[in-house]
C-alpha atoms as a PDB file:
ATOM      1  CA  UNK A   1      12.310  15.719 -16.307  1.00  0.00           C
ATOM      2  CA  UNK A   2      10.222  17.247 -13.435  1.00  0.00           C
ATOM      3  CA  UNK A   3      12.532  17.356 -10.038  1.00  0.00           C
ATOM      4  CA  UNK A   4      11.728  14.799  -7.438  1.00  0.00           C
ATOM      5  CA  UNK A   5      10.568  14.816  -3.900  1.00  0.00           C
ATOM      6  CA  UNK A   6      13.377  13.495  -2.542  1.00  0.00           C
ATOM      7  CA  UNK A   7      13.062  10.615  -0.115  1.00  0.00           C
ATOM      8  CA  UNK A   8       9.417  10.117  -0.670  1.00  0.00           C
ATOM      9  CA  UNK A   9       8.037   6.922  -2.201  1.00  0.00           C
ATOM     10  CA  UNK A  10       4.844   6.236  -3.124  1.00  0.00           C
ATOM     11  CA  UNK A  11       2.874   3.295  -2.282  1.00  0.00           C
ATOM     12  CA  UNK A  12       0.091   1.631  -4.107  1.00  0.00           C
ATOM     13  CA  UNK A  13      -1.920  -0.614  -2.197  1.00  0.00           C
ATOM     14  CA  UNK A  14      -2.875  -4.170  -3.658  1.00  0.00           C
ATOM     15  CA  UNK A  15      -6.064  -4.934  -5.216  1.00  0.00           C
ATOM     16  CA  UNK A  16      -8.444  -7.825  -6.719  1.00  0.00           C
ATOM     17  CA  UNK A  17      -6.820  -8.844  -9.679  1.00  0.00           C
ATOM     18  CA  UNK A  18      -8.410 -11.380 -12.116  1.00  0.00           C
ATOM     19  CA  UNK A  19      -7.732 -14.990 -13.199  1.00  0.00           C
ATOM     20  CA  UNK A  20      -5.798 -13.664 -16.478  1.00  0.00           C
ATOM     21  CA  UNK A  21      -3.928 -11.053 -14.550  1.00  0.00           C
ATOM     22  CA  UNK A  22      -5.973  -8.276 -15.126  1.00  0.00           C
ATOM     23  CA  UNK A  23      -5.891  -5.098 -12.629  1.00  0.00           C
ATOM     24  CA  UNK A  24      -9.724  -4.869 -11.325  1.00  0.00           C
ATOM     25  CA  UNK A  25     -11.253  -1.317 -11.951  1.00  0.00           C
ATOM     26  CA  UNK A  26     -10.587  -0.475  -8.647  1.00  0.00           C
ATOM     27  CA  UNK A  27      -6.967  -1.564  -8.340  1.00  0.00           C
ATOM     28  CA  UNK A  28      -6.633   0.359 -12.298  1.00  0.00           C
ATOM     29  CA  UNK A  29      -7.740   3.433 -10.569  1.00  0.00           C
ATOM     30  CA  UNK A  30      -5.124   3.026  -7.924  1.00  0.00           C
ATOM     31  CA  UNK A  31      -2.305   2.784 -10.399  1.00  0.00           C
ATOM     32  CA  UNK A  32      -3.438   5.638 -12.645  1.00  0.00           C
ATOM     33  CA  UNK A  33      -3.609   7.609  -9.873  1.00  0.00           C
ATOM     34  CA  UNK A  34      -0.198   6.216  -8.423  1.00  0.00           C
ATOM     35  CA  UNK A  35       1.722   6.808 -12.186  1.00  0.00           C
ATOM     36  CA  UNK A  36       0.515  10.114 -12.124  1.00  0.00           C
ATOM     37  CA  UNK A  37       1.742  11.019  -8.629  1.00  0.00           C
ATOM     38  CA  UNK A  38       5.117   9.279 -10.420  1.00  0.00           C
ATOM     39  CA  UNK A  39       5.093  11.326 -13.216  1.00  0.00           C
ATOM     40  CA  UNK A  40       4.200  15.004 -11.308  1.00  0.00           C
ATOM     41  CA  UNK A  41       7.520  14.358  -9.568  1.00  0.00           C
ATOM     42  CA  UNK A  42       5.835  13.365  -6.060  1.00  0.00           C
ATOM     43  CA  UNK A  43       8.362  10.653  -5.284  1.00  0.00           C
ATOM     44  CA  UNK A  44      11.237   9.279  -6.392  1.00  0.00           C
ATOM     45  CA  UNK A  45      10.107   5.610  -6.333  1.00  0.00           C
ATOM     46  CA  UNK A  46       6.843   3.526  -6.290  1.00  0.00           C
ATOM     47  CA  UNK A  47       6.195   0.540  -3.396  1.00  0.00           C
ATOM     48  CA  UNK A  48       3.619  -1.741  -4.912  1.00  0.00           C
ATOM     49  CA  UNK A  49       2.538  -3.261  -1.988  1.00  0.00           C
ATOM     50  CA  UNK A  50       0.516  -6.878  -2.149  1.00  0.00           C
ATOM     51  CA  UNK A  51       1.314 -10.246  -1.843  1.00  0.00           C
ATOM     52  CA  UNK A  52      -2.045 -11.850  -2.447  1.00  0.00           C
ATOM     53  CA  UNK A  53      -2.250 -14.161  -5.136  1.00  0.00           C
ATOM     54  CA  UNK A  54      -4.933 -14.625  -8.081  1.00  0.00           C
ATOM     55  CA  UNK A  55      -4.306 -17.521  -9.861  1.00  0.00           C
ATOM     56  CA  UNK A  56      -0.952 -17.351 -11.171  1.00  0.00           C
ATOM     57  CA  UNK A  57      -0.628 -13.328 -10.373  1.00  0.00           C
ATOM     58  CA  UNK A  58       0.191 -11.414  -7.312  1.00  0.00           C
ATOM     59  CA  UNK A  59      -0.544  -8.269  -6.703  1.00  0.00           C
ATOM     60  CA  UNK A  60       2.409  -6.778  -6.919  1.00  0.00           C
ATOM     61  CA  UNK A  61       3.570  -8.512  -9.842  1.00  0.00           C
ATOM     62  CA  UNK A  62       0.850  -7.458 -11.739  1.00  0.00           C
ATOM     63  CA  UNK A  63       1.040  -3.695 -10.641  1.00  0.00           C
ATOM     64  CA  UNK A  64       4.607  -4.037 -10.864  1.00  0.00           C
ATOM     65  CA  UNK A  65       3.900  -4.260 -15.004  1.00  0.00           C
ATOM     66  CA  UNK A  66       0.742  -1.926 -15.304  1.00  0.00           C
ATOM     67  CA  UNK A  67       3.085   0.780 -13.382  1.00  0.00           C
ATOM     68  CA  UNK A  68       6.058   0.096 -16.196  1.00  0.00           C
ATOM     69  CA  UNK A  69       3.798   0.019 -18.799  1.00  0.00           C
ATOM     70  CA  UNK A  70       2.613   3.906 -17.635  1.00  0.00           C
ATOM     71  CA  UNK A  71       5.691   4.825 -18.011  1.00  0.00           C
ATOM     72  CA  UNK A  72       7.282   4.646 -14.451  1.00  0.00           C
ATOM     73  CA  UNK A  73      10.748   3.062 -15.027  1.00  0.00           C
ATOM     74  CA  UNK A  74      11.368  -0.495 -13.799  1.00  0.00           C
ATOM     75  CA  UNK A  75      14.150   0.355 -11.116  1.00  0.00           C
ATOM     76  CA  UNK A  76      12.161   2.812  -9.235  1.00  0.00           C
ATOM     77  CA  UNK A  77       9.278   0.264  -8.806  1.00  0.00           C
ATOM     78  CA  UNK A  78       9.400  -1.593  -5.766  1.00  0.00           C
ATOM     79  CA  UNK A  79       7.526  -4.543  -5.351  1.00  0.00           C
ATOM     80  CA  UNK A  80       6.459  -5.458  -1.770  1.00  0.00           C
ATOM     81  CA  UNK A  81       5.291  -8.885  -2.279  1.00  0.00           C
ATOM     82  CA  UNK A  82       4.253 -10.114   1.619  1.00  0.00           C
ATOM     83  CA  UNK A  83       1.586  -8.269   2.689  1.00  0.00           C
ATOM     84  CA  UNK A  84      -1.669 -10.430   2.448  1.00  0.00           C
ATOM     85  CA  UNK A  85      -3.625  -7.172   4.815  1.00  0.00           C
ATOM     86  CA  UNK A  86      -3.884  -3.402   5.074  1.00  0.00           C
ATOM     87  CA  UNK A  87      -1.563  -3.820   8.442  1.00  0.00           C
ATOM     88  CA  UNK A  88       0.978  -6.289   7.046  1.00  0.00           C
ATOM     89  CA  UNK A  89       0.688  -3.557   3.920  1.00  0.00           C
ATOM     90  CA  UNK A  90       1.871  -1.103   6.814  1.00  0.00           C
ATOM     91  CA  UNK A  91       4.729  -3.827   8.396  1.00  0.00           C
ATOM     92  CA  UNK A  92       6.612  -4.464   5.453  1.00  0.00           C
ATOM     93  CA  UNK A  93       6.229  -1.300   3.177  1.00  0.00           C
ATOM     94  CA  UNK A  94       7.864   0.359   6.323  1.00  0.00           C
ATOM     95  CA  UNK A  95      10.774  -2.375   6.409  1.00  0.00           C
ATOM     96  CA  UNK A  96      11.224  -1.719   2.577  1.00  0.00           C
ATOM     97  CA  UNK A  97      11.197   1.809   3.167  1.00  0.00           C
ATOM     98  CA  UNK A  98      14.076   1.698   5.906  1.00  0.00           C
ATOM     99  CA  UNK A  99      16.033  -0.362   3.852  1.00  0.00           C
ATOM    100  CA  UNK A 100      15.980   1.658   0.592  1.00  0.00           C
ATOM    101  CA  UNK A 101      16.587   5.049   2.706  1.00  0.00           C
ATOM    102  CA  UNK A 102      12.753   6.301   1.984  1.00  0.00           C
ATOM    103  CA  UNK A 103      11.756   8.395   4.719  1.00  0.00           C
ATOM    104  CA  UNK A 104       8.159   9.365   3.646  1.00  0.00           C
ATOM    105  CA  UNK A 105       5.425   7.413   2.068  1.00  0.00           C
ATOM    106  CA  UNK A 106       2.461   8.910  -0.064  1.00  0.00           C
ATOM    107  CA  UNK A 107      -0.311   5.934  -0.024  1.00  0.00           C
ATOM    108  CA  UNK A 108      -2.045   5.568  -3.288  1.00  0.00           C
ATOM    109  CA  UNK A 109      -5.523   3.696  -2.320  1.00  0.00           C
ATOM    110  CA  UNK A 110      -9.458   4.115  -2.672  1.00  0.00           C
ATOM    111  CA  UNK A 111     -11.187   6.671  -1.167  1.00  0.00           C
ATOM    112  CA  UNK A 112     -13.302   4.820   1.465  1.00  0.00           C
ATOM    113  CA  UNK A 113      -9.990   2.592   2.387  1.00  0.00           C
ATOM    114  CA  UNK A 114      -7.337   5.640   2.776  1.00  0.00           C
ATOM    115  CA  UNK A 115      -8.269   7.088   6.607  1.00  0.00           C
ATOM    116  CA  UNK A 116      -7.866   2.613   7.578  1.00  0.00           C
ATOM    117  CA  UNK A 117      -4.404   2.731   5.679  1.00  0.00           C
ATOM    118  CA  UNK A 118      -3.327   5.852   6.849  1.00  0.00           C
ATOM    119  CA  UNK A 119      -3.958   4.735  10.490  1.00  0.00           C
ATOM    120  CA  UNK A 120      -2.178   1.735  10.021  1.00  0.00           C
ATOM    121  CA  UNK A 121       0.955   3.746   8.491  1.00  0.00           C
ATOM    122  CA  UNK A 122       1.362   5.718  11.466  1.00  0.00           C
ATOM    123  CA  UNK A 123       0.610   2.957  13.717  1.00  0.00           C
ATOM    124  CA  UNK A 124       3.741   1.568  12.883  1.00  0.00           C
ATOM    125  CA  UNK A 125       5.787   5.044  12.579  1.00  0.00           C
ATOM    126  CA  UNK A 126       5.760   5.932   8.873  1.00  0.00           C
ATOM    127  CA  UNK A 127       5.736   9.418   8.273  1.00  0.00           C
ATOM    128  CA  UNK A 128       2.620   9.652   5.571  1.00  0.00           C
ATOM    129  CA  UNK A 129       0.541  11.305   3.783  1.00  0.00           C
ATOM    130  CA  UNK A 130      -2.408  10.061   1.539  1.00  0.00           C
ATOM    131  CA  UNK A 131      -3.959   9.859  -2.090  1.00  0.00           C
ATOM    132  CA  UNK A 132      -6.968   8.907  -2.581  1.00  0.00           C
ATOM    133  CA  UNK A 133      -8.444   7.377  -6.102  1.00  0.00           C
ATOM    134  CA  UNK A 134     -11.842   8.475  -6.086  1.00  0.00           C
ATOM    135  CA  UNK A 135     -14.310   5.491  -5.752  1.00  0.00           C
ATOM    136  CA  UNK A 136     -17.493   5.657  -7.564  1.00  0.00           C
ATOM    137  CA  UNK A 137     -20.392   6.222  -5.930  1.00  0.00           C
ATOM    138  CA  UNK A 138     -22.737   2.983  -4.061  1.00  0.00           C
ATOM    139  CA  UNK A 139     -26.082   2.551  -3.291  1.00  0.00           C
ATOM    140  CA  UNK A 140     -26.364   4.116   0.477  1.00  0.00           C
ATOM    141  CA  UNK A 141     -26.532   0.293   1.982  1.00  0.00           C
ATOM    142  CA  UNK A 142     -23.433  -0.491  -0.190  1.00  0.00           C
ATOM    143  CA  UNK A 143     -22.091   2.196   1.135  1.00  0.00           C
ATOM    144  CA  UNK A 144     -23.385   1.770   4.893  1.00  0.00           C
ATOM    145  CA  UNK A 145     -21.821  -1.880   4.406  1.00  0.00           C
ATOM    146  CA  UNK A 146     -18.190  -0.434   3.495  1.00  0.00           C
ATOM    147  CA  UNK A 147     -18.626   1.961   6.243  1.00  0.00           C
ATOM    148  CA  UNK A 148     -19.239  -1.237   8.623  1.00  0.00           C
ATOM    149  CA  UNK A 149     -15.942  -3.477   7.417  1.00  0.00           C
ATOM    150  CA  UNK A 150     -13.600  -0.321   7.565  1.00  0.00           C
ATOM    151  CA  UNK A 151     -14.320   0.433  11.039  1.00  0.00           C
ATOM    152  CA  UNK A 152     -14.531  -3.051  12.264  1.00  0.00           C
ATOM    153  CA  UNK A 153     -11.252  -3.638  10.274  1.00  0.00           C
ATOM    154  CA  UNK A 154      -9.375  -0.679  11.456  1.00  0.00           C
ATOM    155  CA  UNK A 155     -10.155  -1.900  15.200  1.00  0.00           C
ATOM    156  CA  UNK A 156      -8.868  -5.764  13.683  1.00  0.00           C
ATOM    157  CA  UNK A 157      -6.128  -3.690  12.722  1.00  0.00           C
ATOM    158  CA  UNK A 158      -5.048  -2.011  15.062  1.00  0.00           C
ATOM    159  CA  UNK A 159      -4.988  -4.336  18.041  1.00  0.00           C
ATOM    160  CA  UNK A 160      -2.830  -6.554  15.535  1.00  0.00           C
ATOM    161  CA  UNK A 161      -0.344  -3.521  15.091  1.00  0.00           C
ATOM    162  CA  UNK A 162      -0.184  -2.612  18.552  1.00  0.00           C
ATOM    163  CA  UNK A 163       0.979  -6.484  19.566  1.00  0.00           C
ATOM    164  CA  UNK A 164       3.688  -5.843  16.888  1.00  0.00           C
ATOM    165  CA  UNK A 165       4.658  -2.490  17.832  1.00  0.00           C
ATOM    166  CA  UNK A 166       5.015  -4.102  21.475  1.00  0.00           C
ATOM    167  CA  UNK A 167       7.174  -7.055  19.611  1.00  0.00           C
ATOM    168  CA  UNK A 168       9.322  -5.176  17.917  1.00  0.00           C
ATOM    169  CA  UNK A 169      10.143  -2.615  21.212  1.00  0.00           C
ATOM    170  CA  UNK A 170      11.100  -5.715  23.039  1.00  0.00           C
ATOM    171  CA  UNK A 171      13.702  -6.812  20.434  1.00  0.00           C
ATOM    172  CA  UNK A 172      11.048  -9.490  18.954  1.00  0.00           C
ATOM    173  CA  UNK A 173      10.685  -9.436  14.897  1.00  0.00           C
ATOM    174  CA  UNK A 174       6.911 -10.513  14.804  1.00  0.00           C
ATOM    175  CA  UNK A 175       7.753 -12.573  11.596  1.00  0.00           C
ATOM    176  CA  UNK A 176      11.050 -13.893  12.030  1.00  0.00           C
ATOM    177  CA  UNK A 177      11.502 -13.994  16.091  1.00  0.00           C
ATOM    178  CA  UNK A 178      14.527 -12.315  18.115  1.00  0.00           C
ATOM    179  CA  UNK A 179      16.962 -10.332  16.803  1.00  0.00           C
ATOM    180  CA  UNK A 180      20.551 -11.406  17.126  1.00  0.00           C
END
């Protein structure tokens, strides 16, 4: 067995799945990409992060099988199953993080969405670095499009992160109120 980066997880971020529970292509290249990072000995864990649901599937329900079917074992998967956004990906992957004792994050996502998730990571004080599953390539207003929602969803982002980065420095928990 290859040694492990110690303290490092890696995150996959959620995806469009379909109605039968099916990973979309894109979300399959995230998880390939993700077991692999597994299997090289990057981490010690994967964070499946995404609590959108399809149907009768979440996100990371669904990734949380594809992953153990890859061969990653079941107890190093970690399912983070709140997030519904790239920043609430950020919130809560960080909360699992501090709770398990991970102290680095590698983010598993598409190309076009890593810089936006990175941003976010660090926005809220995870130490990360990125991964990026190559996207294939779009038609240049596709493309132009994408280019338009990330950077109009990183500045979405962002003030959103900031108001809970202000939050939590005043003793606030943005989701469940004051700490006691």
């Amino acid at each position: 067995m290859k040694q492990r980066t110690e303290g490092q997880a890696i995150v996959v971020l959620g995806c469009k799945v379909d109605a039968l529970g099916a990973p979309s292509p894109a979300l399959s290249r995230r998880l390939r990409w993700g077991a692999a990072a597994y299997h090289c000995g990057l981490a010690e864990a994967v964070i499946v992060a995404g609590g959108r649901r399809w149907g009768e599937h979440t996100e990371a329900g669904v990734m949380s099988r594809a992953l153990e079917a890859m061969g990653v074992p079941e107890e190093r998967v970690f399912p983070e199953m709140l997030s519904m956004t790239t920043a609430e990906n950020a919130v809560f992957v960080q909360e699992l993080m501090l709770h398990e004792g991970f102290r680095k994050a590698l983010v598993v996502t598409c190309s076009f969405h890593l810089p936006r998730a990175l941003q976010c990571f660090r926005t809220v004080g995870v130490d990360v670095q990125g991964l990026a599953a190559p996207s294939p390539p779009l038609p240049w207003r596709a493309a132009a499009r994408r280019r338009i929602h990330e950077a109009s969803a990183l500045w979405i982002d962002q003030s959103y992160l900031r108001k809970i980065c202000a939050d939590r420095a005043q003793g606030f928990h943005p989701f469940t109120g004051p700490r006691v």
